[in-house]
Protein backbone atom coordinates (compact mmCIF):
# COMPACT_ATOMS: atom_id res chain seq x y z
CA UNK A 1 15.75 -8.91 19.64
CA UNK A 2 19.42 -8.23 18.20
CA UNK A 3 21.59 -10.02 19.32
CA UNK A 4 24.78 -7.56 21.29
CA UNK A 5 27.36 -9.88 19.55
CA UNK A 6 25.44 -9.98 15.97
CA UNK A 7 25.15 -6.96 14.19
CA UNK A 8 26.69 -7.45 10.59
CA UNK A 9 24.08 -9.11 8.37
CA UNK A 10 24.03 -10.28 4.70
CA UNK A 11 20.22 -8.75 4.75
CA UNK A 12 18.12 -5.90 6.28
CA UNK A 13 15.05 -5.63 5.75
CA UNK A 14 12.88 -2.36 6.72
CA UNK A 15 9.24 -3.44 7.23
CA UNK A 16 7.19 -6.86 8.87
CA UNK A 17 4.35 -5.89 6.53
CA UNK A 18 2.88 -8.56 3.76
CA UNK A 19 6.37 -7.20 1.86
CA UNK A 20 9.13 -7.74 4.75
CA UNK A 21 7.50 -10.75 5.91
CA UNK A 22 6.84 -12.27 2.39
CA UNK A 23 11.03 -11.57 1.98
CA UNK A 24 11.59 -13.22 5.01
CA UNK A 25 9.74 -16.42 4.36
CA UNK A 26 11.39 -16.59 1.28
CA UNK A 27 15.07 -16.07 2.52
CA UNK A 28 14.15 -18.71 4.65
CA UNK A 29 13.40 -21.19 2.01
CA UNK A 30 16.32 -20.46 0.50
CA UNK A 31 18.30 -21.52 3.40
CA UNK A 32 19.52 -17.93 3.76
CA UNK A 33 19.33 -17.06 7.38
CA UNK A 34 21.50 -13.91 8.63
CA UNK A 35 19.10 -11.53 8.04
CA UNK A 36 17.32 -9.12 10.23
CA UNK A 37 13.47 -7.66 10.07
CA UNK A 38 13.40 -3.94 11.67
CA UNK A 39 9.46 -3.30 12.66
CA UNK A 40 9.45 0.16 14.03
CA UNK A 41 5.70 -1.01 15.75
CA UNK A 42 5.08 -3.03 18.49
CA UNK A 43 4.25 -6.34 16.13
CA UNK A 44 4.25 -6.93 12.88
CA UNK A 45 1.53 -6.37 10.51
CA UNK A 46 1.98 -3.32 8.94
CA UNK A 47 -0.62 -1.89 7.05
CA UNK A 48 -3.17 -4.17 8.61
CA UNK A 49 -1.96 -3.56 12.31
CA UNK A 50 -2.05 -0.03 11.41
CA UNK A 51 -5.83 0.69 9.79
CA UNK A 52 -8.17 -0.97 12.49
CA UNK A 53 -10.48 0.66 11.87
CA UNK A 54 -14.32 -0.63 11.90
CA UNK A 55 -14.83 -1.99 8.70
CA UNK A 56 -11.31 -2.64 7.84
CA UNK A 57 -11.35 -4.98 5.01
CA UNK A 58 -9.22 -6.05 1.70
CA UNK A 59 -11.01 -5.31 -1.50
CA UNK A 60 -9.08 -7.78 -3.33
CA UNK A 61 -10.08 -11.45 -3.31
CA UNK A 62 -8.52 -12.86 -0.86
CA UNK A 63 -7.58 -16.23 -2.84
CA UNK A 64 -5.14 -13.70 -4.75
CA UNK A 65 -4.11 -11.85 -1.59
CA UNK A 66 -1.92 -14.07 -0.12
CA UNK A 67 1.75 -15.81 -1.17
CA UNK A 68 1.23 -18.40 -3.93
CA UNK A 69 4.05 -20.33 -1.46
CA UNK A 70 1.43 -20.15 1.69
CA UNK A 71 -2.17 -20.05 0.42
CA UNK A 72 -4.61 -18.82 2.67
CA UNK A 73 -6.62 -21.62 2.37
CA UNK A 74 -9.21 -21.66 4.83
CA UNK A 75 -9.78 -17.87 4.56
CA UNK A 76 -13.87 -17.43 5.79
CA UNK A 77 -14.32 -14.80 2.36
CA UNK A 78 -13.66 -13.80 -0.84
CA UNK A 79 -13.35 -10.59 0.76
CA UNK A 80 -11.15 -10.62 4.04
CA UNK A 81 -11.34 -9.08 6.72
CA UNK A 82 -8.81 -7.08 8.62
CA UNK A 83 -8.31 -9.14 12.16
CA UNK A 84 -8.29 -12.61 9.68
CA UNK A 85 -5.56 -11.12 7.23
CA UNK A 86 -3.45 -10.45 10.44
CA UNK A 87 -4.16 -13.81 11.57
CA UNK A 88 -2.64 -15.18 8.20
CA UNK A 89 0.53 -12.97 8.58
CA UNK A 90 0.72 -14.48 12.17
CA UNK A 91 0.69 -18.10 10.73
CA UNK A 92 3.32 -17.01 8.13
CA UNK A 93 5.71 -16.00 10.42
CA UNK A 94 5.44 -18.63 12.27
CA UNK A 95 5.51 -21.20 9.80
CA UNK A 96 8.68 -20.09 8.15
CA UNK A 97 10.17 -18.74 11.89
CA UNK A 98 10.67 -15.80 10.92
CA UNK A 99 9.85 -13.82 14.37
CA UNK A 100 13.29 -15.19 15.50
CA UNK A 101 14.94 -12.45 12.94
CA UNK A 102 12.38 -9.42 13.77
CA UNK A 103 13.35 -6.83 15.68
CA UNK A 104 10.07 -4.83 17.07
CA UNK A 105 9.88 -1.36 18.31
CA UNK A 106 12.71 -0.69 16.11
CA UNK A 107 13.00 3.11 14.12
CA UNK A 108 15.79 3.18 11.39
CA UNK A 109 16.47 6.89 11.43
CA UNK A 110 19.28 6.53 8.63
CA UNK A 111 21.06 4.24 6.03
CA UNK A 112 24.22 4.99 4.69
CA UNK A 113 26.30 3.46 2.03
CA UNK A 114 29.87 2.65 2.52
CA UNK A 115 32.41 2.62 -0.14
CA UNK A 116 35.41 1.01 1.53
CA UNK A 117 33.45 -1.34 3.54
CA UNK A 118 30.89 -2.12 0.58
CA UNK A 119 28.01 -2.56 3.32
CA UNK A 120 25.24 -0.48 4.25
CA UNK A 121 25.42 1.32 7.66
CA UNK A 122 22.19 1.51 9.71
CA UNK A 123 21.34 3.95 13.03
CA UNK A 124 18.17 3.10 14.81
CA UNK A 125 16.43 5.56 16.94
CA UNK A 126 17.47 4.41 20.42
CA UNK A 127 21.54 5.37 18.70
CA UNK A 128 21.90 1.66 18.08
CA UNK A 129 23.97 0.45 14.97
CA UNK A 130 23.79 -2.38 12.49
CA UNK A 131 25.08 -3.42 9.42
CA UNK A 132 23.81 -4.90 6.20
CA UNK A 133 25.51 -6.20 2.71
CA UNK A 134 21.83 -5.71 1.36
CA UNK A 135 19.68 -3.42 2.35
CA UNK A 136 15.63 -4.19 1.83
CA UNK A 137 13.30 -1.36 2.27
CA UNK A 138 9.73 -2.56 2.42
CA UNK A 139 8.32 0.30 3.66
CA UNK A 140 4.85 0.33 1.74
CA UNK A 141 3.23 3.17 0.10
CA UNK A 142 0.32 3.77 1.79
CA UNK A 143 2.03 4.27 5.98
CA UNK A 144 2.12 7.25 7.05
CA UNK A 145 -1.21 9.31 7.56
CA UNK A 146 -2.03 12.47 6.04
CA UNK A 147 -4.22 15.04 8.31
CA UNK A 148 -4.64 18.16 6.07
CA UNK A 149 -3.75 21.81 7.93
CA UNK A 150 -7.00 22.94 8.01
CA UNK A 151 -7.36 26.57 9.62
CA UNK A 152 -8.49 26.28 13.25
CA UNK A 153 -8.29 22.24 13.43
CA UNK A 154 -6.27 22.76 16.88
CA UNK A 155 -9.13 24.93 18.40
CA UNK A 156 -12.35 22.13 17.85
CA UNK A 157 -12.90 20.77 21.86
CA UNK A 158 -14.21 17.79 20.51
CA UNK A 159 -11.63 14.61 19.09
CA UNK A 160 -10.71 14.19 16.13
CA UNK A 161 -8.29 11.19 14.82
CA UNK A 162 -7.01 9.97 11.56
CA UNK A 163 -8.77 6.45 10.25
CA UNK A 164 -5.33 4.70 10.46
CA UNK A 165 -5.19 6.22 14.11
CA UNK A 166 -8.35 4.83 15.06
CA UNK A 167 -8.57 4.93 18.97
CA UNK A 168 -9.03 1.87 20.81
CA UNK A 169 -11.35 3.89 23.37
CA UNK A 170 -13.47 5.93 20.53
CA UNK A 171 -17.23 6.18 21.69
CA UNK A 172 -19.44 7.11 19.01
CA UNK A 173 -22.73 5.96 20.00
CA UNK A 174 -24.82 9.43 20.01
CA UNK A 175 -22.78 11.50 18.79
CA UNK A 176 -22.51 14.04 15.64
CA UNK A 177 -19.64 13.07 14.01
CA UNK A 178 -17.99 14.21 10.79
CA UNK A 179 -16.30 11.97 8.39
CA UNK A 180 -13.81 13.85 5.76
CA UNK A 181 -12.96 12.23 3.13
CA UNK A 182 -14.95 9.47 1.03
CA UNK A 183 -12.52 7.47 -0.42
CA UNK A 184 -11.29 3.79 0.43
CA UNK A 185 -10.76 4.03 3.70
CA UNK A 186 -14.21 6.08 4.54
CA UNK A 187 -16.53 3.58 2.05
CA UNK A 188 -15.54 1.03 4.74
CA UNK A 189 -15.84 2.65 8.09
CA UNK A 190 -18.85 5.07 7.10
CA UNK A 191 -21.58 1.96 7.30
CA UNK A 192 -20.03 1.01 10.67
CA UNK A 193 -19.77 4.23 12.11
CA UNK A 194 -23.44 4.98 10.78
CA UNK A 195 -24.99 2.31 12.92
CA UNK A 196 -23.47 4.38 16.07
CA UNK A 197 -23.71 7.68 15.33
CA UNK A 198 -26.37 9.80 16.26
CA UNK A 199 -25.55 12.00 13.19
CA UNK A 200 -23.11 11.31 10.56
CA UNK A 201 -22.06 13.83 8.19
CA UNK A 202 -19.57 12.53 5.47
CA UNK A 203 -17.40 15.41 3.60
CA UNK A 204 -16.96 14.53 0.19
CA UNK A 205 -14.34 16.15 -2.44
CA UNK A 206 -14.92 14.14 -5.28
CA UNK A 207 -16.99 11.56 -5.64
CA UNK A 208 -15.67 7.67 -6.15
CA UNK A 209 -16.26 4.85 -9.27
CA UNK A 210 -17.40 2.41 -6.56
CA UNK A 211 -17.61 -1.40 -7.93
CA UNK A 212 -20.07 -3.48 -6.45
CA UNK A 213 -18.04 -5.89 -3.78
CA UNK A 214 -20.40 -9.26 -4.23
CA UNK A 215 -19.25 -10.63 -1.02
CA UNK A 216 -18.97 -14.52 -0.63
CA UNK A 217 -18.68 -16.86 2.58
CA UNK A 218 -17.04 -19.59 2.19
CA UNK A 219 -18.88 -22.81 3.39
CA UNK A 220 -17.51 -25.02 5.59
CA UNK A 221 -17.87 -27.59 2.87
CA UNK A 222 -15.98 -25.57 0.73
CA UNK A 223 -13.14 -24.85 3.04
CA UNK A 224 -12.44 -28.33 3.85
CA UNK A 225 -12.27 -29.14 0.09
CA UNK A 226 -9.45 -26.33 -0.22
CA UNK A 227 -7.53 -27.78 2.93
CA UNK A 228 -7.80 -31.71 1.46
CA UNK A 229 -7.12 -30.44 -2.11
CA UNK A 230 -5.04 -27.88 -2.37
CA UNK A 231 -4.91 -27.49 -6.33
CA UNK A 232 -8.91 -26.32 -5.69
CA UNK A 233 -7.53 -23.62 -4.65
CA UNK A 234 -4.69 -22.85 -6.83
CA UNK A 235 -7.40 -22.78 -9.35
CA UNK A 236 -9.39 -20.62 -8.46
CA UNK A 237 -6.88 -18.35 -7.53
CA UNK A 238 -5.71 -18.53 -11.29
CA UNK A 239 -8.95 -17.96 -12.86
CA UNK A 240 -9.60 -15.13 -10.59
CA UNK A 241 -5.82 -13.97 -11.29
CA UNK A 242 -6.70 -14.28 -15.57
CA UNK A 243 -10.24 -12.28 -14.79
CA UNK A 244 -8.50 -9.37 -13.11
CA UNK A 245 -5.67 -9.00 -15.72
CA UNK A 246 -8.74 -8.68 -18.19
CA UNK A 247 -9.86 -5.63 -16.09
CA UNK A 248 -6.63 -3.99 -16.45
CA UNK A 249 -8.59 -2.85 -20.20
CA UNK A 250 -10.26 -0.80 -18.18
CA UNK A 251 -7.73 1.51 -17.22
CA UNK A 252 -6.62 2.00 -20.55
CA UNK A 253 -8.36 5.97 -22.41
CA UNK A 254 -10.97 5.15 -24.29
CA UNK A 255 -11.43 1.26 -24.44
CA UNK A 256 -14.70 -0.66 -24.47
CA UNK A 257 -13.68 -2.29 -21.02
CA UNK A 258 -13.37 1.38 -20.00
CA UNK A 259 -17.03 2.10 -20.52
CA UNK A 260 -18.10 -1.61 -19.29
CA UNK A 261 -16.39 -0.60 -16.15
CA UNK A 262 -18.19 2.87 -16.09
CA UNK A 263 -21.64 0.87 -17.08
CA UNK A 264 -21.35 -1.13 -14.18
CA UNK A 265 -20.30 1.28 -11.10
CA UNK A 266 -23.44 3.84 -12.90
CA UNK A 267 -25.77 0.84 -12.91
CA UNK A 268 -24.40 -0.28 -9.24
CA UNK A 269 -24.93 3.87 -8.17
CA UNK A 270 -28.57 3.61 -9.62
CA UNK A 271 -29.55 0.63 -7.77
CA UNK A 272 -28.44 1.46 -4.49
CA UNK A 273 -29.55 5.26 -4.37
CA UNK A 274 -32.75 6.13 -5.74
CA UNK A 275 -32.98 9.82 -5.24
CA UNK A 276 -31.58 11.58 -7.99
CA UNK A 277 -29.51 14.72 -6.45
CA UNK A 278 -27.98 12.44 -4.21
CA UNK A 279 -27.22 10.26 -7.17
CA UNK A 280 -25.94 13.51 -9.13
CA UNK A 281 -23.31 14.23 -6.11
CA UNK A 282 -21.93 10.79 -5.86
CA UNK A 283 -21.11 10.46 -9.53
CA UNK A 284 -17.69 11.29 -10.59
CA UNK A 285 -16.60 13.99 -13.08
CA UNK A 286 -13.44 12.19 -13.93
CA UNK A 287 -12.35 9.64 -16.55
CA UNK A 288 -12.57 6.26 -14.91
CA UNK A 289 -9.94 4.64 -13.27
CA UNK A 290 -7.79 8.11 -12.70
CA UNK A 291 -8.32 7.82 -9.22
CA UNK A 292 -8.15 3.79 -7.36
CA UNK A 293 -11.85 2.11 -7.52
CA UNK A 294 -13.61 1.54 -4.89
CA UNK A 295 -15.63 -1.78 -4.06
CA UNK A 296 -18.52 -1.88 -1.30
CA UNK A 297 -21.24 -2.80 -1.42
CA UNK A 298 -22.96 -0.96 2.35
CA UNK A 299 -21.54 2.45 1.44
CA UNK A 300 -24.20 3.56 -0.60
CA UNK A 301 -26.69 2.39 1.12
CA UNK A 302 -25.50 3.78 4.44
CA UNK A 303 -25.58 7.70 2.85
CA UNK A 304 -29.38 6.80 2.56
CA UNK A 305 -29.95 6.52 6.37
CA UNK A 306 -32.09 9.31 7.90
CA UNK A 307 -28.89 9.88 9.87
CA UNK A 308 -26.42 10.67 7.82
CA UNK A 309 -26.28 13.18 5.30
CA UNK A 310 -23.52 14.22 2.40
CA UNK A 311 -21.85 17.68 2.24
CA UNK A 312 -20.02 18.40 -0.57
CA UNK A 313 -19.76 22.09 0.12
CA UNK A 314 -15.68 22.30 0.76
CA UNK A 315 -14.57 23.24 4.41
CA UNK A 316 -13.33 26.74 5.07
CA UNK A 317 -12.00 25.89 8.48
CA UNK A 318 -12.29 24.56 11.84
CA UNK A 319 -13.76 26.33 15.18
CA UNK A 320 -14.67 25.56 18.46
CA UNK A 321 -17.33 23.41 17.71
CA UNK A 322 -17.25 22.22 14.53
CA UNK A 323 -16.92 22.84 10.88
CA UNK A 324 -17.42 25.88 9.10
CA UNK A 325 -18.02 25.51 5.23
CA UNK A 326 -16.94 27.48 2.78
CA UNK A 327 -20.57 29.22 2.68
CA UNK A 328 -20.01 30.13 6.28
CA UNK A 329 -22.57 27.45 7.57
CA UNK A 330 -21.34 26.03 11.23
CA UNK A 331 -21.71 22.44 11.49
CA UNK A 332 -21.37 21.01 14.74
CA UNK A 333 -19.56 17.65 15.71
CA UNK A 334 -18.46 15.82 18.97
CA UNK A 335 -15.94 13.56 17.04
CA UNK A 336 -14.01 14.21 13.26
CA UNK A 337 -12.49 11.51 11.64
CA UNK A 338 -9.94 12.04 8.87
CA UNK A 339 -10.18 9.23 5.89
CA UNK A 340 -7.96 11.68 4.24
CA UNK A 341 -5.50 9.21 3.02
CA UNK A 342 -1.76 8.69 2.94
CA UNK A 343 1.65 10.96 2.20
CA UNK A 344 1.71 8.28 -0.53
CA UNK A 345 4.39 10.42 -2.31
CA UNK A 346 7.31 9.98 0.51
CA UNK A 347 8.44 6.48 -0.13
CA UNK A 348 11.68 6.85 2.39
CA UNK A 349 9.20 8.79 5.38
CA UNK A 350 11.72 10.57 7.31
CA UNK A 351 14.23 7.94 6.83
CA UNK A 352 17.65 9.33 5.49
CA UNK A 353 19.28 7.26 2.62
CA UNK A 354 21.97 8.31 1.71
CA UNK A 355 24.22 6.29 -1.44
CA UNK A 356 27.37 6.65 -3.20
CA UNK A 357 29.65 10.27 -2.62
CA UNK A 358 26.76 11.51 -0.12
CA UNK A 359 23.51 11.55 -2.46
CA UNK A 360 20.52 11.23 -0.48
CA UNK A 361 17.63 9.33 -2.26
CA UNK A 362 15.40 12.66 -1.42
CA UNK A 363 17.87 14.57 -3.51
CA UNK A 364 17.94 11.61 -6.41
CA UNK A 365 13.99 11.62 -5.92
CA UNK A 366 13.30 15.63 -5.83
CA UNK A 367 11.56 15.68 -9.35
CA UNK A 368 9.60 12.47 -7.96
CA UNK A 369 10.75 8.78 -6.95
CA UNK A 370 11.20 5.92 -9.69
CA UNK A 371 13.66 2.95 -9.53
CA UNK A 372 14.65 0.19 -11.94
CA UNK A 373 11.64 -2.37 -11.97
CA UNK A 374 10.71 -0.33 -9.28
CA UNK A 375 13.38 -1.85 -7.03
CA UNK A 376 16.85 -0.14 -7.32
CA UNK A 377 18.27 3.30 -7.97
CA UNK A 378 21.77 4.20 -9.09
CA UNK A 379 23.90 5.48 -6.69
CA UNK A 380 22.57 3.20 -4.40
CA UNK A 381 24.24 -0.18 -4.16
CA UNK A 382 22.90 -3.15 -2.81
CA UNK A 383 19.50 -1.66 -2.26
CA UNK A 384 15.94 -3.06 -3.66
CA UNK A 385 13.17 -1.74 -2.72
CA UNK A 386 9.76 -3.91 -1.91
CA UNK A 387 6.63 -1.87 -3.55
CA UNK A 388 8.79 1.06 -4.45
CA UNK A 389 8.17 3.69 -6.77
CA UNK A 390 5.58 2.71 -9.98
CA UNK A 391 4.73 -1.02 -8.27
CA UNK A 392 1.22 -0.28 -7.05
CA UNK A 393 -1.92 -1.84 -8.66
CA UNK A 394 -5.28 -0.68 -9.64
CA UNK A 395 -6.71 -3.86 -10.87
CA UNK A 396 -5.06 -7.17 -9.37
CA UNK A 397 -3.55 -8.34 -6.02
CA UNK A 398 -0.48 -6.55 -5.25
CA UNK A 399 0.75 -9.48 -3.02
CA UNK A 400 1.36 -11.09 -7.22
CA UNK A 401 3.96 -7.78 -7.01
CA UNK A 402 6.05 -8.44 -4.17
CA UNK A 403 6.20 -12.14 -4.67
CA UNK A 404 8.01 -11.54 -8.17
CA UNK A 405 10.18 -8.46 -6.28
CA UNK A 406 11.58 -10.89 -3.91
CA UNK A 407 12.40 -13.34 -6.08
CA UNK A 408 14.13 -11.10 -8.43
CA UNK A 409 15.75 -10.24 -5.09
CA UNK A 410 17.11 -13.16 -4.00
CA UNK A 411 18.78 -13.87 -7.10
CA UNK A 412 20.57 -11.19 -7.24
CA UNK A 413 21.70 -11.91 -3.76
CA UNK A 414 22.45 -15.50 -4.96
CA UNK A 415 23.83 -14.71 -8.46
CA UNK A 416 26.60 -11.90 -7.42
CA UNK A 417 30.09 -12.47 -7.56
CA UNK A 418 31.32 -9.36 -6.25
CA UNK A 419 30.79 -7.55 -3.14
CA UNK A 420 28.15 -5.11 -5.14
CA UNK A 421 26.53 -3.99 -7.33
CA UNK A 422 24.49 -1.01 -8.92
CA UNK A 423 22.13 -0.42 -11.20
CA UNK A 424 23.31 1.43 -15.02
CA UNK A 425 21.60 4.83 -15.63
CA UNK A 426 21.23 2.76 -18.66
CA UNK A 427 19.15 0.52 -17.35
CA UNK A 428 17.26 2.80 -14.94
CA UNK A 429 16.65 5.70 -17.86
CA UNK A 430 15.49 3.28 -20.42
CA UNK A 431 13.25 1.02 -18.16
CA UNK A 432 11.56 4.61 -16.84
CA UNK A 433 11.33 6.18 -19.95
CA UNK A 434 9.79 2.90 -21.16
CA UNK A 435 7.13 3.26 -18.41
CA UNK A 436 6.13 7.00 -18.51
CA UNK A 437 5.43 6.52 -22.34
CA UNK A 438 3.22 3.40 -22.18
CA UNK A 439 1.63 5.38 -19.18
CA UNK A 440 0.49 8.14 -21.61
CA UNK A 441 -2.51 5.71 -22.67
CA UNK A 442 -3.26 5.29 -19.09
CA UNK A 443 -6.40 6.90 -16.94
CA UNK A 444 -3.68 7.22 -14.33
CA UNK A 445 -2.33 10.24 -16.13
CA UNK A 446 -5.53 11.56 -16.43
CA UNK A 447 -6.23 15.68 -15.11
CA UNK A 448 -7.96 14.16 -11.56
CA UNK A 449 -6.69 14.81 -8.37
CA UNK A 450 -5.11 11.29 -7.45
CA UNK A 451 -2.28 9.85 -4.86
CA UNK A 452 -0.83 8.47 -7.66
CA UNK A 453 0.49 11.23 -9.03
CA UNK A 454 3.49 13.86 -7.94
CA UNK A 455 2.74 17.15 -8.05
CA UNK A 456 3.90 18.05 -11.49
CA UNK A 457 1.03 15.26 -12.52
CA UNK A 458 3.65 12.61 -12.71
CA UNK A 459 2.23 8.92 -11.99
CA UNK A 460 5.02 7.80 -9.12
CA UNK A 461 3.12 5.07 -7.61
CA UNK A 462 1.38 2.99 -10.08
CA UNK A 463 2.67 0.07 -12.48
CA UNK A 464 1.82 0.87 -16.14
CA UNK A 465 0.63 -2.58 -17.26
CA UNK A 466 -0.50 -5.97 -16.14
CA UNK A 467 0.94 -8.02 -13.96
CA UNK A 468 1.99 -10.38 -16.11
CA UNK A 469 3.73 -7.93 -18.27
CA UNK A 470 5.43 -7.11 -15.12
CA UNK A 471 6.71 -10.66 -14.47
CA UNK A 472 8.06 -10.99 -17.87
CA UNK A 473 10.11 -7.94 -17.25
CA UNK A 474 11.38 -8.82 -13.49
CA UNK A 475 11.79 -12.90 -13.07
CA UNK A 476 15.25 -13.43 -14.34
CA UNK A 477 17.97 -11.19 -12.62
CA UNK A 478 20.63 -9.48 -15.27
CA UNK A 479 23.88 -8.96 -14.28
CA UNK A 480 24.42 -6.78 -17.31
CA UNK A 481 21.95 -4.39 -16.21
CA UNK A 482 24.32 -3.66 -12.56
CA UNK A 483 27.88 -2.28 -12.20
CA UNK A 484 29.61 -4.47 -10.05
CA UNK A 485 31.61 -3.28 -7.58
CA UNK A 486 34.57 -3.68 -5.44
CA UNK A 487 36.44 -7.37 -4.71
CA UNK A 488 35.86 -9.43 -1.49
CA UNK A 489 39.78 -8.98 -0.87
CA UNK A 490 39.00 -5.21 -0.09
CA UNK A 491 35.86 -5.65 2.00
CA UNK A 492 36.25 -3.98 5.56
CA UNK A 493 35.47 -6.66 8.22
């Protein structure tokens, strides 16, 4: 908890996710120690502690999905699940004692930049103020749930809940229930849901690319080798590291890897559902790679099961007892859950940020968010952002991301010699204008229907290259890129 005599800090971070926790640890390492973690949940987590739903599970391998500093060594599978990735965060904070600086059930409701004071001023929910030299938002991209206003919804007498509001009390054993959506979320918690359900009905907009997963268990032979030799690991994290920048061809118009990728989600379609209408309704009318690929390898089968069936008639509205399709055809359900995604678009939430002479980043952000290295915006001193705008991945571990983010970070915090500092439209307009060109050759910026994209059909969320390119782009701080501001003579105590 804050401490009632301690509340100026050199660093605030928003977020104990994999992003606020991964900054932490490395403050920490640095010997850098007055900062403070707000978690507006009731322990940290983020993501994971949000989606627990059945099924919850990473679909990257888990050797890359964890800090290169803390390697997850004894993680039971190349595929991890969602109570041992939460586990791992656990052992993270604790190992770098980090829980000391979190504060949990904590809502920033605004950040604001001051001029004289050269420090960023925070207001929690409970009317509780703080302030920060830095300011850290690592509010993810992908945390806060989007339930679509369907016509009627409030008027169905059965329950309905969002995936990443999965009730602790949910009984589905028996009854009908309706799954909309069939994206990432849905390909894992269909297959559980199936084995409980009496009926299962899965609403589908588009169909998915959907990888096959492979799934390995680790041995116990093979875990003890990782824990006595470490550079096992490290090695196979860098092979699978290389194989996954290779797949980044595949999001690229037109490329052979493109149609090796499409080969192998067809061939993995074929295998797992013999009937061929079924097949024809599962397979996407999209370029590959415009929307995120999926990997499972139970969904397909579970659509198979004599009790569940796939409607890809669109929903009209909601009554009383169910569904009603756009054909007018009432389908009845005890329980709806929404795998409807994310508002992936609102970076900030309902957070007000507001910079230099009053700009709010929703005004700097109204034709769609982007940031320098997707990490700082002028106008807005002292402020880097943790998986902001055009940082997301489609084909490697994002975890890669945020470790080269917070070092970038940290040297700036180490390298500046004034009290701070702010990007150059320079730097921002070039670095952006950089990005939206190269992502003209993307899939990403294909005509789908995607989160990644704003709705003028700009690509907001996703990084236009490999990670690597990233890296070379983001490990050394420039000081040449950054106004600095103000003198520590003038700085308000």
């Amino acid at each position: 908890m804050l401490n009632a005599a301690q509340s100026t800090y050199d660093i605030v971070i928003l977020g104990a996710g994999f992003g606020g926790l991964g900054m932490a640890a490395q403050l920490k390492m640095q010997g850098i120690d007055n900062f403070m973690v707000l978690e507006r949940g009731n322990r940290i987590g983020g993501v994971w502690r949000d989606n627990a739903y059945p099924g919850a599970a990473c679909d990257t391998e888990s050797h890359l999905y964890c800090y290169s500093f803390f390697p997850h060594l004894r993680v039971s599978k190349m595929y991890a699940e969602r109570d041992e990735l939460l586990r791992y965060m656990d052992a993270l904070a604790a190992h770098y004692e980090v829980l000391p600086h979190v504060q949990l059930n904590s809502e920033l409701t605004e950040a604001r930049w001051d001029d004289s004071a050269q420090r960023w001023a925070f207001v929690l929910a409970d009317g509780s103020h703080l302030q920060g030299r830095f300011f850290v938002p690592a509010w993810g991209q992908l945390n806060k749930p989007a339930i679509p206003a369907f016509k009627g919804l409030d008027s169905f007498a059965g329950q309905y809940f969002h995936s990443a509001q999965w009730p602790d009390d949910a009984q589905l054993a028996g009854k009908k229930v309706a799954s909309i959506g069939a994206a990432a979320s849905a390909v894992q918690y269909v297959p559980e849901v199936a084995k409980e359900a009496a009926q299962l009905t899965v609403f589908q907009r588009s169909a998915n690319w959907i990888m096959p997963r492979n799934q390995i268990v680790f041995t116990q032979e093979q875990l003890d080798a990782y824990s006595a030799r470490p550079e096992l690991f490290h090695e196979s994290r860098r092979d699978l590291h290389a194989f996954r920048e290779n797949g980044f061809a595949r999001t690229r118009h037109g490329t052979d890897a493109q149609q090796e990728g499409i080969k192998i989600a067809s061939g993995h379609l074929a295998a797992q559902v013999p009937d061929a209408e079924l097949r024809a309704k599962l397979t996407p009318d999209y370029e590959f790679a415009c929307k995120r690929i999926l990997r499972s390898d139970d969904y397909y089968p579970a659509l198979i099961r004599s009790n569940v069936s796939l409607e890809t008639t669109a929903i009209d509205h909601f009554a009383p007892q169910g569904i009603v399709d756009k054909n007018g055809t009432l389908h009845e359900f005890d329980v709806v859950i929404f795998g409807t995604g994310f508002e992936s678009q609102a970076f900030q939430g309902d957070l007000q940020v507001i910079g230099r002479n009053g700009q709010t980043l929703h005004q700097r952000w109204q034709n769609g968010a982007e940031a320098y290295l997707g990490m700082t915006v002028p106008g807005f001193p002292n402020l880097f952002m943790i998986y902001g705008p055009n940082t997301n991945l489609n084909h490697n571990s994002i975890i890669t991301m945020l470790e080269i983010q917070q070092r970038y970070i940290i040297q700036a915090v180490q390298c500046l010699e004034a009290p701070a500092l702010d990007v150059t439209e320079e730097a921002f307009s070039a670095y952006n204008d950089a990005l939206q060109t190269n992502m003209q050759s993307s899939a990403f910026s294909s005509d789908c229907s995607s989160w990644y994209k704003n709705a003028a059909g700009k690509v907001i969320n996703n990084w236009s290259g490999t990670v690597d390119e990233y890296r070379a782009l983001a490990t050394d701080w420039r000081a040449s890129d950054y106004h600095l501001l103000g003198f520590y003579s003038e700085v308000v105590s």
